[in-house]
C-alpha atoms as a PDB file:
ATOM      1  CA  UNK A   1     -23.979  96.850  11.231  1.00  0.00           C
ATOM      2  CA  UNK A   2     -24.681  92.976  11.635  1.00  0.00           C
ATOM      3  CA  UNK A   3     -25.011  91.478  15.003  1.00  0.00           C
ATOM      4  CA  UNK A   4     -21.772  89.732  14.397  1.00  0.00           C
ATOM      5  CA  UNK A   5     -19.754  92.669  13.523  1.00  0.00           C
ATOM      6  CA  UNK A   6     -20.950  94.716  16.766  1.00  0.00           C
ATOM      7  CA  UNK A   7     -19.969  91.435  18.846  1.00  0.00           C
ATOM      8  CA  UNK A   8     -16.082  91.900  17.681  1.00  0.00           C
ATOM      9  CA  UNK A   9     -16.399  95.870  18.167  1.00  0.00           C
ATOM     10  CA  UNK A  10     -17.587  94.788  21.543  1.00  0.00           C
ATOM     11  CA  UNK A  11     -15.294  92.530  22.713  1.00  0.00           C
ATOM     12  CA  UNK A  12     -12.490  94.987  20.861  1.00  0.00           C
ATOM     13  CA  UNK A  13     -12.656  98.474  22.378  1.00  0.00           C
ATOM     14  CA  UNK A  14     -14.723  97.439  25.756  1.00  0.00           C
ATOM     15  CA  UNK A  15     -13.803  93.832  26.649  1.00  0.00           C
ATOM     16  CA  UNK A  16     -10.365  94.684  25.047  1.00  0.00           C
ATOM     17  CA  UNK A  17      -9.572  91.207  23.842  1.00  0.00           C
ATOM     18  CA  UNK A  18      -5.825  90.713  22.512  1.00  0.00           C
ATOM     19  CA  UNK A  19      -5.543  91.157  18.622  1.00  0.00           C
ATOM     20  CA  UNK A  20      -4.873  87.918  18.379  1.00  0.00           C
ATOM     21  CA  UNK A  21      -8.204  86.908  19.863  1.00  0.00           C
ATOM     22  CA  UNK A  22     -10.005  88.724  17.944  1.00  0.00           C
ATOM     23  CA  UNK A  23      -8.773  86.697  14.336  1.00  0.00           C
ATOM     24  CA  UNK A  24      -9.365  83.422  16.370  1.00  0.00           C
ATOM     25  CA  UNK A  25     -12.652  84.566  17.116  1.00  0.00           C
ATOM     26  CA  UNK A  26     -13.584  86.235  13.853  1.00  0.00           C
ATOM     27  CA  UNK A  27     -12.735  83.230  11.633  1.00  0.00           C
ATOM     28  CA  UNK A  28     -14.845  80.606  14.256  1.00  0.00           C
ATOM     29  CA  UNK A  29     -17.954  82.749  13.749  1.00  0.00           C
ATOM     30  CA  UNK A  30     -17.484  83.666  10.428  1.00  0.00           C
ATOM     31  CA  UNK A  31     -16.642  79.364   9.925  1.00  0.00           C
ATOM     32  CA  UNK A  32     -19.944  78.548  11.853  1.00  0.00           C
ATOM     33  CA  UNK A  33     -22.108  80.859   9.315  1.00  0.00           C
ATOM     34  CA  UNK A  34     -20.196  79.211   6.407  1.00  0.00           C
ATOM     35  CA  UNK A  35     -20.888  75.702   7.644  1.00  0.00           C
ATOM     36  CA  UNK A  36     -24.716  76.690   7.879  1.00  0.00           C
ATOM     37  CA  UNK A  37     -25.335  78.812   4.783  1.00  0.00           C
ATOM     38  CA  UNK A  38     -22.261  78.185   2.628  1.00  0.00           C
ATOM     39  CA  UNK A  39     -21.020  81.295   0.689  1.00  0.00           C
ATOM     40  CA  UNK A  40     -24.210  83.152   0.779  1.00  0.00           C
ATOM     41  CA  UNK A  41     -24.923  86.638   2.747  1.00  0.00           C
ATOM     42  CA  UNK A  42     -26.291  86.290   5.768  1.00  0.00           C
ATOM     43  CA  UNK A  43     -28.971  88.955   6.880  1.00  0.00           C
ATOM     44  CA  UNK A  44     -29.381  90.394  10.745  1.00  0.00           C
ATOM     45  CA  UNK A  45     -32.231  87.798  11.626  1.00  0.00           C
ATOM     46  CA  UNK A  46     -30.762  84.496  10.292  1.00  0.00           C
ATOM     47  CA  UNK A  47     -27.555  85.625  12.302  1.00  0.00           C
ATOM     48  CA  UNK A  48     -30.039  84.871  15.449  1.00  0.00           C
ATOM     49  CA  UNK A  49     -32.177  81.949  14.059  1.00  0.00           C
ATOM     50  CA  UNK A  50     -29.259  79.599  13.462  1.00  0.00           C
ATOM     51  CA  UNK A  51     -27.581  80.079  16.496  1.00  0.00           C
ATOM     52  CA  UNK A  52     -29.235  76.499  17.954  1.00  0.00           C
ATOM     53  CA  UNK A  53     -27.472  73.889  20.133  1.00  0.00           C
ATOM     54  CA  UNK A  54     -28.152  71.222  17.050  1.00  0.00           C
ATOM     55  CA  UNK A  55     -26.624  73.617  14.663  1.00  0.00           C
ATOM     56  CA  UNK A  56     -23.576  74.413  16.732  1.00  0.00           C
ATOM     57  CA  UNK A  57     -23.017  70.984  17.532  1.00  0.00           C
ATOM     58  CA  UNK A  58     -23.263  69.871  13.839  1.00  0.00           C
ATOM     59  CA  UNK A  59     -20.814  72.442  13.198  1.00  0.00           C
ATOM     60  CA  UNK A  60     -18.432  70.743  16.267  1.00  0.00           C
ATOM     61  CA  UNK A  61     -19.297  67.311  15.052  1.00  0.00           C
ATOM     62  CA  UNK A  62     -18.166  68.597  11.296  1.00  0.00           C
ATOM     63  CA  UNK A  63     -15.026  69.912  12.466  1.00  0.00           C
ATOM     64  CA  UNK A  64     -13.809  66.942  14.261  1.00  0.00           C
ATOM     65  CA  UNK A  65     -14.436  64.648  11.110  1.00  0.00           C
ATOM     66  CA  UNK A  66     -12.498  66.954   9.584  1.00  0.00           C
ATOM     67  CA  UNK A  67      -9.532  66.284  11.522  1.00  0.00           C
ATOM     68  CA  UNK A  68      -9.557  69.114  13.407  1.00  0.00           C
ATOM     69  CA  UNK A  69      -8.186  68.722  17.082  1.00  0.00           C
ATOM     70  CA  UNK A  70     -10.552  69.081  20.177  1.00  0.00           C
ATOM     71  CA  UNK A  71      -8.720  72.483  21.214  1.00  0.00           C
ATOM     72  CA  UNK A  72      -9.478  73.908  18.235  1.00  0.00           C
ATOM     73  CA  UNK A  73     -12.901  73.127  17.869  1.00  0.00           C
ATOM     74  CA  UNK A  74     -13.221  73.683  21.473  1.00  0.00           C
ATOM     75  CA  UNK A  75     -11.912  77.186  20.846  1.00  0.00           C
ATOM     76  CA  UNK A  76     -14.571  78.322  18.075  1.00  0.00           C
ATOM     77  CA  UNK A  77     -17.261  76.932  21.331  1.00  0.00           C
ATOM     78  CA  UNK A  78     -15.680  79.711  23.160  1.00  0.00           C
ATOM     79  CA  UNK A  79     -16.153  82.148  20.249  1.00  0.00           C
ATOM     80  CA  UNK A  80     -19.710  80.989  19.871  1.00  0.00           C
ATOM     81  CA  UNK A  81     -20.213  80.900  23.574  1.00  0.00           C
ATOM     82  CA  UNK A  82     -19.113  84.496  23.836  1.00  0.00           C
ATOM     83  CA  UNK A  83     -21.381  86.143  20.541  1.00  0.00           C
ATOM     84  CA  UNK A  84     -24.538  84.151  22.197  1.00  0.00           C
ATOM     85  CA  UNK A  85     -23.682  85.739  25.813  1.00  0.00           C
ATOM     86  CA  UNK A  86     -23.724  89.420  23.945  1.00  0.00           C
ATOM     87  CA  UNK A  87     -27.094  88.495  22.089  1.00  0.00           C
ATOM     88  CA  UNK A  88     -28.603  87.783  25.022  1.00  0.00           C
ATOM     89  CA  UNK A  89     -27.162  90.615  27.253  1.00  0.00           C
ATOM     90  CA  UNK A  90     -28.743  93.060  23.945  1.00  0.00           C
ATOM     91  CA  UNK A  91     -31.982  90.779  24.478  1.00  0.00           C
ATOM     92  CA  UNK A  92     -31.870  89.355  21.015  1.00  0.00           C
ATOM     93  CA  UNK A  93     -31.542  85.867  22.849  1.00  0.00           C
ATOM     94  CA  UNK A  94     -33.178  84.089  25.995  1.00  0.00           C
ATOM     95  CA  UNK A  95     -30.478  82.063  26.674  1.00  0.00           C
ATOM     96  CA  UNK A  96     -27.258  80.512  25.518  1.00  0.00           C
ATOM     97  CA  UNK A  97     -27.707  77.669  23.692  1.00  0.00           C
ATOM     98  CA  UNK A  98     -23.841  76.806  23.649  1.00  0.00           C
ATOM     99  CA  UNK A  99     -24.089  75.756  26.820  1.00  0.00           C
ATOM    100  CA  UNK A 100     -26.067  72.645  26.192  1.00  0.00           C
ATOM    101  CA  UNK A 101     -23.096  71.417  23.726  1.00  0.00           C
ATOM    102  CA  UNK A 102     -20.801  69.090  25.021  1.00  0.00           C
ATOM    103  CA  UNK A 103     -17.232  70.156  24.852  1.00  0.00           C
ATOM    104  CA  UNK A 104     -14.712  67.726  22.958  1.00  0.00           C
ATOM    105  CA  UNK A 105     -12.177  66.298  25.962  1.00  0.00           C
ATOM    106  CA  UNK A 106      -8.627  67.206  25.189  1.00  0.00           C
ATOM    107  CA  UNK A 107      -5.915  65.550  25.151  1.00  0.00           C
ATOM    108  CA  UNK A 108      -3.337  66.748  28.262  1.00  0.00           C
ATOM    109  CA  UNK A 109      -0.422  68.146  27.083  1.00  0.00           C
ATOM    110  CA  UNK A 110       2.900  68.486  28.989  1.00  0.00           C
ATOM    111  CA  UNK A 111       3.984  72.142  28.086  1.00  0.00           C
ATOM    112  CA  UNK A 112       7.590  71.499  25.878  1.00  0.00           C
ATOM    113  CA  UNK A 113      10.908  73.053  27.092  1.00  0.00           C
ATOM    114  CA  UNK A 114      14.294  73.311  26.875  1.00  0.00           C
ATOM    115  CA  UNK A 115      17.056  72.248  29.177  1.00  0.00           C
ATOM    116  CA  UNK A 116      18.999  75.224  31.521  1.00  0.00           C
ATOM    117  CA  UNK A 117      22.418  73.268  29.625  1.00  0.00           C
ATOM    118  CA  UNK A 118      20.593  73.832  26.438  1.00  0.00           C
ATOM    119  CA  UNK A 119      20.166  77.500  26.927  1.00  0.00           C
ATOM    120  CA  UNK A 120      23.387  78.615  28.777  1.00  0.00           C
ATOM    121  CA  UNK A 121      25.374  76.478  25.399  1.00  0.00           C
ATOM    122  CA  UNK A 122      23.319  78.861  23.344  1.00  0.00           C
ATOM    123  CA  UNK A 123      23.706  82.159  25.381  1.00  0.00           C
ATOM    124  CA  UNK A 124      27.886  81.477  26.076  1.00  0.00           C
ATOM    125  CA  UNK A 125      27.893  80.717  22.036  1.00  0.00           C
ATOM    126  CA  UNK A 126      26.252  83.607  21.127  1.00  0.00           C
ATOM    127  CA  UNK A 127      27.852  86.086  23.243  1.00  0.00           C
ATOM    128  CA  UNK A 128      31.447  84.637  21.555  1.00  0.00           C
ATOM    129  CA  UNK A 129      29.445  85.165  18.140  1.00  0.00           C
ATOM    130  CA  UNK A 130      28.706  89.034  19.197  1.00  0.00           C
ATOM    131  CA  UNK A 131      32.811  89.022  20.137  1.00  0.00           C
ATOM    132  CA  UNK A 132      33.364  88.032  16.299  1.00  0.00           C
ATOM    133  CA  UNK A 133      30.716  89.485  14.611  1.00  0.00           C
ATOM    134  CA  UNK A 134      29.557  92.304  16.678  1.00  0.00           C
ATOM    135  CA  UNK A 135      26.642  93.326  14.327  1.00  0.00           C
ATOM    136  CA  UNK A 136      23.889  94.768  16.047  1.00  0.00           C
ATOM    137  CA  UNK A 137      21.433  92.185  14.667  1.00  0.00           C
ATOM    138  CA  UNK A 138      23.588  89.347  16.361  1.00  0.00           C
ATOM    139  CA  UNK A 139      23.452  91.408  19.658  1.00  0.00           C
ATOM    140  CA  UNK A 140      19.161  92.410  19.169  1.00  0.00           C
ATOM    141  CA  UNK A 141      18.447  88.648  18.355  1.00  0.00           C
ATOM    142  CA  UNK A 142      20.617  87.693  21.525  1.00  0.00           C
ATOM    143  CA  UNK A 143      18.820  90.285  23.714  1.00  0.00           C
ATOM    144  CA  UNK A 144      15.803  89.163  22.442  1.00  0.00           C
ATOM    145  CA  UNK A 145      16.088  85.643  23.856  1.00  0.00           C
ATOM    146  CA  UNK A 146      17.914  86.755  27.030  1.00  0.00           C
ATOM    147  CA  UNK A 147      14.645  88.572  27.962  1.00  0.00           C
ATOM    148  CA  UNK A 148      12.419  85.997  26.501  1.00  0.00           C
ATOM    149  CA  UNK A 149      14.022  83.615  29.003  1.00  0.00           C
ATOM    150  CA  UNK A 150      14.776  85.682  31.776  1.00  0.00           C
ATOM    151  CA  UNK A 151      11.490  87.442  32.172  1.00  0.00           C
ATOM    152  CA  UNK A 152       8.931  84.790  30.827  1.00  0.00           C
ATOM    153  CA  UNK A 153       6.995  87.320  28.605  1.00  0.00           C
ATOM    154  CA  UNK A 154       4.372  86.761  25.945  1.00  0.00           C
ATOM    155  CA  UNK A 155       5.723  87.674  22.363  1.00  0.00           C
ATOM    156  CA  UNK A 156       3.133  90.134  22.107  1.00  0.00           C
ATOM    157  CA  UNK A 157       4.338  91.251  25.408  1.00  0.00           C
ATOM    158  CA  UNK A 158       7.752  91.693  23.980  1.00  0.00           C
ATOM    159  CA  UNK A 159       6.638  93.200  20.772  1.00  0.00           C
ATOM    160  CA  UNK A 160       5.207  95.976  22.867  1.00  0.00           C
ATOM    161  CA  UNK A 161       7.417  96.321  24.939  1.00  0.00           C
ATOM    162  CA  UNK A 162       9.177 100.482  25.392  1.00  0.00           C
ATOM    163  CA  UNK A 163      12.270 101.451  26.614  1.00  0.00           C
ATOM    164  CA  UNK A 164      10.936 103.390  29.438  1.00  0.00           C
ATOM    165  CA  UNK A 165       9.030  99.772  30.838  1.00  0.00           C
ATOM    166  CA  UNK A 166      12.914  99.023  32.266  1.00  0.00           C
ATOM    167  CA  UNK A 167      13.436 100.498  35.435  1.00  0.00           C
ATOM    168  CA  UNK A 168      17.419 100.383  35.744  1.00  0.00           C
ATOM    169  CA  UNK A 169      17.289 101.390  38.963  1.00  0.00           C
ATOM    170  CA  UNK A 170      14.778  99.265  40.564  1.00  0.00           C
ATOM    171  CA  UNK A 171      15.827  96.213  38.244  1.00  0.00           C
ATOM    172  CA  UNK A 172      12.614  95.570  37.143  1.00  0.00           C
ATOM    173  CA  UNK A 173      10.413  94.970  33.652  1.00  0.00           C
ATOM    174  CA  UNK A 174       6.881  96.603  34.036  1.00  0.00           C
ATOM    175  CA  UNK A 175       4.801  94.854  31.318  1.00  0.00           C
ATOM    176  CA  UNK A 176       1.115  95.156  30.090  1.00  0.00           C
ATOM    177  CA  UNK A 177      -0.058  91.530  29.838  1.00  0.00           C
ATOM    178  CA  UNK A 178      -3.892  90.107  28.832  1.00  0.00           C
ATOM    179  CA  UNK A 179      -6.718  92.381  29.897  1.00  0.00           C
ATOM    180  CA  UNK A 180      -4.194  95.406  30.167  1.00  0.00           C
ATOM    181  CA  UNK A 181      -3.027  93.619  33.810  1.00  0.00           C
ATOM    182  CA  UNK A 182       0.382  95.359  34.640  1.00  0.00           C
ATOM    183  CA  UNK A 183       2.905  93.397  36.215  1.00  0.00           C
ATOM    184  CA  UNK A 184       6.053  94.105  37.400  1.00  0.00           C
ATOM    185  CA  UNK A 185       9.018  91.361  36.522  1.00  0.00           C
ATOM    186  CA  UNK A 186      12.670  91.402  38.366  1.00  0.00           C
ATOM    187  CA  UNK A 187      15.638  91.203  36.559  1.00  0.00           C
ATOM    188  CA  UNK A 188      18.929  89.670  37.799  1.00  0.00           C
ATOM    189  CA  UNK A 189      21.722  92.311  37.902  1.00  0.00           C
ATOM    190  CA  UNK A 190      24.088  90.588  35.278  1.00  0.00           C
ATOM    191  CA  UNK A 191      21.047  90.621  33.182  1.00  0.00           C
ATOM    192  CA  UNK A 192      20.661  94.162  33.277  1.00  0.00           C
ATOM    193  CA  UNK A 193      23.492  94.956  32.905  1.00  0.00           C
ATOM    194  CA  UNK A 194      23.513  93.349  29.296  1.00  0.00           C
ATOM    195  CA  UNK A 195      20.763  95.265  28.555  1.00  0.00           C
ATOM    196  CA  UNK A 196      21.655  98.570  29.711  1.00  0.00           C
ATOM    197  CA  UNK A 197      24.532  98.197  26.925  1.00  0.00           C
ATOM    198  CA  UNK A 198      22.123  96.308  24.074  1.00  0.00           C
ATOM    199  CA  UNK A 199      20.156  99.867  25.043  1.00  0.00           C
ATOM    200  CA  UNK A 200      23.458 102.075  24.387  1.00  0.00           C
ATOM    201  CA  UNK A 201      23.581 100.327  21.376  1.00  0.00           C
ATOM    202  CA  UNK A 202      19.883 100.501  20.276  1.00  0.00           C
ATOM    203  CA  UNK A 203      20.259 104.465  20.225  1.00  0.00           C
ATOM    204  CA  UNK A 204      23.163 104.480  18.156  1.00  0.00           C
ATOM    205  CA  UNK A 205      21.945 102.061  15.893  1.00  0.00           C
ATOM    206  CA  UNK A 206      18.307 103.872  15.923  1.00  0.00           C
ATOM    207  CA  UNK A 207      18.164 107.819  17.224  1.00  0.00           C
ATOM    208  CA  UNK A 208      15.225 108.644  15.632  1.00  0.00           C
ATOM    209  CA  UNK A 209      12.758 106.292  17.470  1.00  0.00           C
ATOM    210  CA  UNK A 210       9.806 108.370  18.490  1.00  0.00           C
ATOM    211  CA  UNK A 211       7.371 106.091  20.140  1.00  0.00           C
ATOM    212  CA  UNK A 212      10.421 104.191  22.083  1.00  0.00           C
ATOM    213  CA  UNK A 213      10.084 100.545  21.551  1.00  0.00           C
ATOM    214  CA  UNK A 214      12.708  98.220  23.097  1.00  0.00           C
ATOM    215  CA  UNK A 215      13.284  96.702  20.057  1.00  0.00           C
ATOM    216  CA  UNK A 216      12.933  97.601  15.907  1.00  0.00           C
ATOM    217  CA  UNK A 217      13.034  96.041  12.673  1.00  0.00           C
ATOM    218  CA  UNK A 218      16.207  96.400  10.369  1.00  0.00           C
ATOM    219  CA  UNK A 219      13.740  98.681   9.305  1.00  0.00           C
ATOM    220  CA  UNK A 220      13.026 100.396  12.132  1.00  0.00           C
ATOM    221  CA  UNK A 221      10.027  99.482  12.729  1.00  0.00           C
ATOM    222  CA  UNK A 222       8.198  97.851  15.882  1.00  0.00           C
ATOM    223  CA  UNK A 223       8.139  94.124  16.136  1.00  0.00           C
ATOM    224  CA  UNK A 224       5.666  91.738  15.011  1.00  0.00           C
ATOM    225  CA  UNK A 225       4.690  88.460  16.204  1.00  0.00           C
ATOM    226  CA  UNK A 226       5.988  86.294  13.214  1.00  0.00           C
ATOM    227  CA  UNK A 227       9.038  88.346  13.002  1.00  0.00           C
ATOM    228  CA  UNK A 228       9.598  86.989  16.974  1.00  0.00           C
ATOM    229  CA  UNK A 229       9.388  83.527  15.844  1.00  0.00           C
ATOM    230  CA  UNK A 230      11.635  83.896  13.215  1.00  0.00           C
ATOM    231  CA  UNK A 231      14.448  85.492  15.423  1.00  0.00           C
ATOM    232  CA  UNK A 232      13.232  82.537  18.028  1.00  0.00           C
ATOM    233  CA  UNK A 233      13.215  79.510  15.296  1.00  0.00           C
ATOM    234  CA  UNK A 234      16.798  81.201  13.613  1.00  0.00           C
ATOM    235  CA  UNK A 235      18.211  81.418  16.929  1.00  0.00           C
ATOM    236  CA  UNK A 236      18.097  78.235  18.685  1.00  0.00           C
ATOM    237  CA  UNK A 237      18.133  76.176  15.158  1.00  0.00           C
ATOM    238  CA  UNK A 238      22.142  77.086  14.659  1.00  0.00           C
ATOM    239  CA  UNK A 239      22.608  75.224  18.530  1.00  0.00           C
ATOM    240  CA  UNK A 240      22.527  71.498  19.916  1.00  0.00           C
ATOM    241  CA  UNK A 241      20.095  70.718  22.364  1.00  0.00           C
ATOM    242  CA  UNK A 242      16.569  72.181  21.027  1.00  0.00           C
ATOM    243  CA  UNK A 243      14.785  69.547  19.942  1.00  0.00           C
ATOM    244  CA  UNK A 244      10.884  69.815  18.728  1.00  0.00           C
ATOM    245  CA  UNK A 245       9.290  73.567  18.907  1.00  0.00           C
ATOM    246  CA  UNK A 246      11.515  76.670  18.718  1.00  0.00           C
ATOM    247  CA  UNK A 247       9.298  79.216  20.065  1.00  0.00           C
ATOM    248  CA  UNK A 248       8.991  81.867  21.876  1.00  0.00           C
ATOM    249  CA  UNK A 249       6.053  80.247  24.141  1.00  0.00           C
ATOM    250  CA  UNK A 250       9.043  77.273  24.911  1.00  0.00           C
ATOM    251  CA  UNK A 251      10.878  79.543  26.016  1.00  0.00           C
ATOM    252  CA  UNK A 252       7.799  81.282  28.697  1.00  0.00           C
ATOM    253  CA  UNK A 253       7.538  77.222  29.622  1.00  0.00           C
ATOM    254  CA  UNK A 254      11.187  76.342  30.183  1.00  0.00           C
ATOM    255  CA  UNK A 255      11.941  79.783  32.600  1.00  0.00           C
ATOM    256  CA  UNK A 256       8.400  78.545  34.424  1.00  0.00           C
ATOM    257  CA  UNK A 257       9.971  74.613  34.661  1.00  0.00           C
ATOM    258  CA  UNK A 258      13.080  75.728  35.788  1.00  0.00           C
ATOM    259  CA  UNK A 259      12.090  78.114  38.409  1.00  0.00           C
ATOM    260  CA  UNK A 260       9.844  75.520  39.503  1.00  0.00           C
ATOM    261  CA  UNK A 261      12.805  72.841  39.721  1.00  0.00           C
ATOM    262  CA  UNK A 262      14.895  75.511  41.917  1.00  0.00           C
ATOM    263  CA  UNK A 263      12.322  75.666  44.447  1.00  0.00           C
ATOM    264  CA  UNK A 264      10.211  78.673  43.710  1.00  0.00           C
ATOM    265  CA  UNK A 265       6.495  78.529  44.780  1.00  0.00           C
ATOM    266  CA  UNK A 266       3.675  78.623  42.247  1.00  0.00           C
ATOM    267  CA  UNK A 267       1.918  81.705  43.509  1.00  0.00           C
ATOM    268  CA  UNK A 268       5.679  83.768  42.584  1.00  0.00           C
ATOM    269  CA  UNK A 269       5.449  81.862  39.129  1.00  0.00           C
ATOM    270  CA  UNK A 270       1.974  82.873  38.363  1.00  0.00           C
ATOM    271  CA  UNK A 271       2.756  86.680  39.233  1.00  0.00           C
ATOM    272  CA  UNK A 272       5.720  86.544  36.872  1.00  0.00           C
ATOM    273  CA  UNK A 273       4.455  84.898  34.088  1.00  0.00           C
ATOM    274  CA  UNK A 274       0.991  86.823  34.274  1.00  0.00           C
ATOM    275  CA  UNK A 275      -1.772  83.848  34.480  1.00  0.00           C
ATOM    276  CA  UNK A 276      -4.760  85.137  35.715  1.00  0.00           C
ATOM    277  CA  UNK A 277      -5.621  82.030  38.037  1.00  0.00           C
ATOM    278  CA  UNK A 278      -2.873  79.431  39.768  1.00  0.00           C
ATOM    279  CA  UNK A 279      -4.696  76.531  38.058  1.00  0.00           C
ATOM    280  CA  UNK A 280      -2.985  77.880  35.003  1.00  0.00           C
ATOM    281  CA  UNK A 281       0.454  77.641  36.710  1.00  0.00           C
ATOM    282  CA  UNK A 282      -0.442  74.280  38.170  1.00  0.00           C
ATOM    283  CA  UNK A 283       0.479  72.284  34.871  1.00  0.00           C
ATOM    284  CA  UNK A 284       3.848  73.013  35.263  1.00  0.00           C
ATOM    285  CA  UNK A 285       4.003  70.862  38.405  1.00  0.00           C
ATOM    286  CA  UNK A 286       3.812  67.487  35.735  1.00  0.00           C
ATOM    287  CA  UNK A 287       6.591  68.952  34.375  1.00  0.00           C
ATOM    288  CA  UNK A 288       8.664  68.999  38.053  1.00  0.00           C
ATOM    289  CA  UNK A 289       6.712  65.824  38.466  1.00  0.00           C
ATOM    290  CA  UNK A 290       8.517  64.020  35.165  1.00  0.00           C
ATOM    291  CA  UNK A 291      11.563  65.592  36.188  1.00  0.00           C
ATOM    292  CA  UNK A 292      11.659  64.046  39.657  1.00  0.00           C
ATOM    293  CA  UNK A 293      10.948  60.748  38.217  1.00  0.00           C
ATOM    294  CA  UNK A 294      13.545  60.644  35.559  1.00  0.00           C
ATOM    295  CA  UNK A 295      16.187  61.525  38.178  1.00  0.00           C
ATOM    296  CA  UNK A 296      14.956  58.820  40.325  1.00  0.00           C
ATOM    297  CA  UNK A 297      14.713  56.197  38.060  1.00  0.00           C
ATOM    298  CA  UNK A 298      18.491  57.075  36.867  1.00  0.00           C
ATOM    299  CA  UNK A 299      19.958  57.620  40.382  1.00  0.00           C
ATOM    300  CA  UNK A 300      18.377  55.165  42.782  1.00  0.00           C
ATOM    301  CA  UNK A 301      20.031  51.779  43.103  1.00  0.00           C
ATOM    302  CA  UNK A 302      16.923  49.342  42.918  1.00  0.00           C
ATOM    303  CA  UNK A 303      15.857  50.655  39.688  1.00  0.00           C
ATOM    304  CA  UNK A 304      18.820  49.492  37.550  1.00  0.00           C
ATOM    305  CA  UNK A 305      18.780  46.497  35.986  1.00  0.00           C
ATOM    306  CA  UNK A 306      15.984  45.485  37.848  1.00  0.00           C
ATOM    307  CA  UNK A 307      17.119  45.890  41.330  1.00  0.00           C
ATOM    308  CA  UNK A 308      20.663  43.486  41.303  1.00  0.00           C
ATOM    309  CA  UNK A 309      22.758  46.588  41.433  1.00  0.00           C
ATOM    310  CA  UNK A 310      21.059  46.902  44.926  1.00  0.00           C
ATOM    311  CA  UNK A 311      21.961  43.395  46.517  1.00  0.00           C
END
């Protein structure tokens, strides 16, 4: 097995990195090794040799002329970070020569999201849909944004997501987030109620459902992550008000912004939302921040029309 390949085992069964993680870092490596030897094979030994802080920052410096963005390249740096880090725990390495390359800055992004008018329009207008058209794919894809929303999850959160991770009685979500971290996630009662009857539902609709997922395919099959974005992008596209990205990671952001705007602390926002550190939560502050300043530059007297409305 090449060096490479035992990295991604590695980092798959004992550092049990997401699925998604795993691609990401795949392709970087496999892009590096590309950039330095084109299409041909590369053997165990020139897996090591090449791994230089000129090489890796010819690959960066390659990228970016490319038009790649800074997170991205900044991401395969992680990738290659992490496979030198294993070579030299397995003593293949003396040291890490990814840390010597200087990281692309990035450009700081305000996370997006949607207005609370926004979303209660779409969730009054699609529970009148439901009363016309009570399909259960109307009522699934409704459910599926309700607890998008209401709980903050990751779509691969959702897409795992059983029927036996709702505690009716306690009112609560348990959920299995990044690095298997469980977290518990209230639910307000009108909530649950909704989905204690999307659940009725679900087991007429699907009785045979052996492993117990929350939600299933027309096909009855568990979800997928491009299947979430779809009922996500389908959704909020057929309502006013959703400008820009329709995703389910908007979604995570707006229930973050607007708990944030209501007064609730950043330590309770971080626990619900799963970050591993509060500097991760912290960028939602801006958010509040713009907020403030948009109110205050709409409400207060001396900022109209440059200050005459205040004489």
């Amino acid at each position: 097995m090449k060096l490479t390949e035992q990295f991604l085992d590695y980092i798959k069964v004992q550092k049990r990195y997401s699925p998604r993680t795993l691609v990401l870092y795949a392709e970087a490596i496999a892009e590096f090794y590309s950039y330095i030897y084109g299409e041909e094979d590369v053997e165990s030994e020139d897996e090591i040799s090449v791994l230089t802080t000129v090489n890796v920052r010819g690959f960066i410096a390659h990228g970016l002329d490319g038009g790649l963005s800074s997170r991205t390249m900044n991401l395969k740096l992680s990738a290659l970070s992490s496979l030198c880090n294993f070579l030299v725990k397995r003593g293949y390495m003396t040291s890490n020569p990814v840390r010597k390359v200087f990281r692309p800055k990035e450009e700081r992004r305000l996370p997006e999201f949607y207005t609370e008018k926004a979303l209660f329009n779409y969730f009054d207008d699609s529970l009148n849909k439901i009363e016309e058209n009570p399909t259960f794919e109307n009522l699934r894809n409704r459910t599926i944004i309700l607890i998008l929303y209401t709980t903050g999850m990751r779509r691969a959160e959702l897409c795992g997501l059983k029927i036996d991770d709702f505690d009716q009685g306690r009112s609560v979500f348990r959920v299995l987030g990044k690095g298997d971290k469980l977290r518990e996630i209230p639910v307000p009662s009108l909530i649950c109620r909704e989905i204690v009857l999307y659940l009725k539902r679900n087991n007429e609709e699907y009785p045979d459902n052996p492993e117990g997922y929350f939600f299933l395919t027309e096909k009855g099959k568990p979800l997928y992550l491009s299947f979430v974005n779809n009922i996500v992008k389908k959704e909020l596209s057929q309502e006013d008000g959703f400008s820009g990205r329709k995703s389910p990671h908007v979604l995570r952001h707006s229930l973050a912004t607007h708990l944030l705007n209501r007064g609730a602390d950043l330590n309770s926002i971080k626990e619900i939302l799963g970050h591993s550190s509060l500097a991760a939560t912290q960028i939602y502050t801006h958010n509040s921040f713009e907020q403030l300043k948009k109110t205050y530059l709409t409400a207060h007297p001396r900022a109209k029309n440059g200050g005459k409305n205040g004489n």
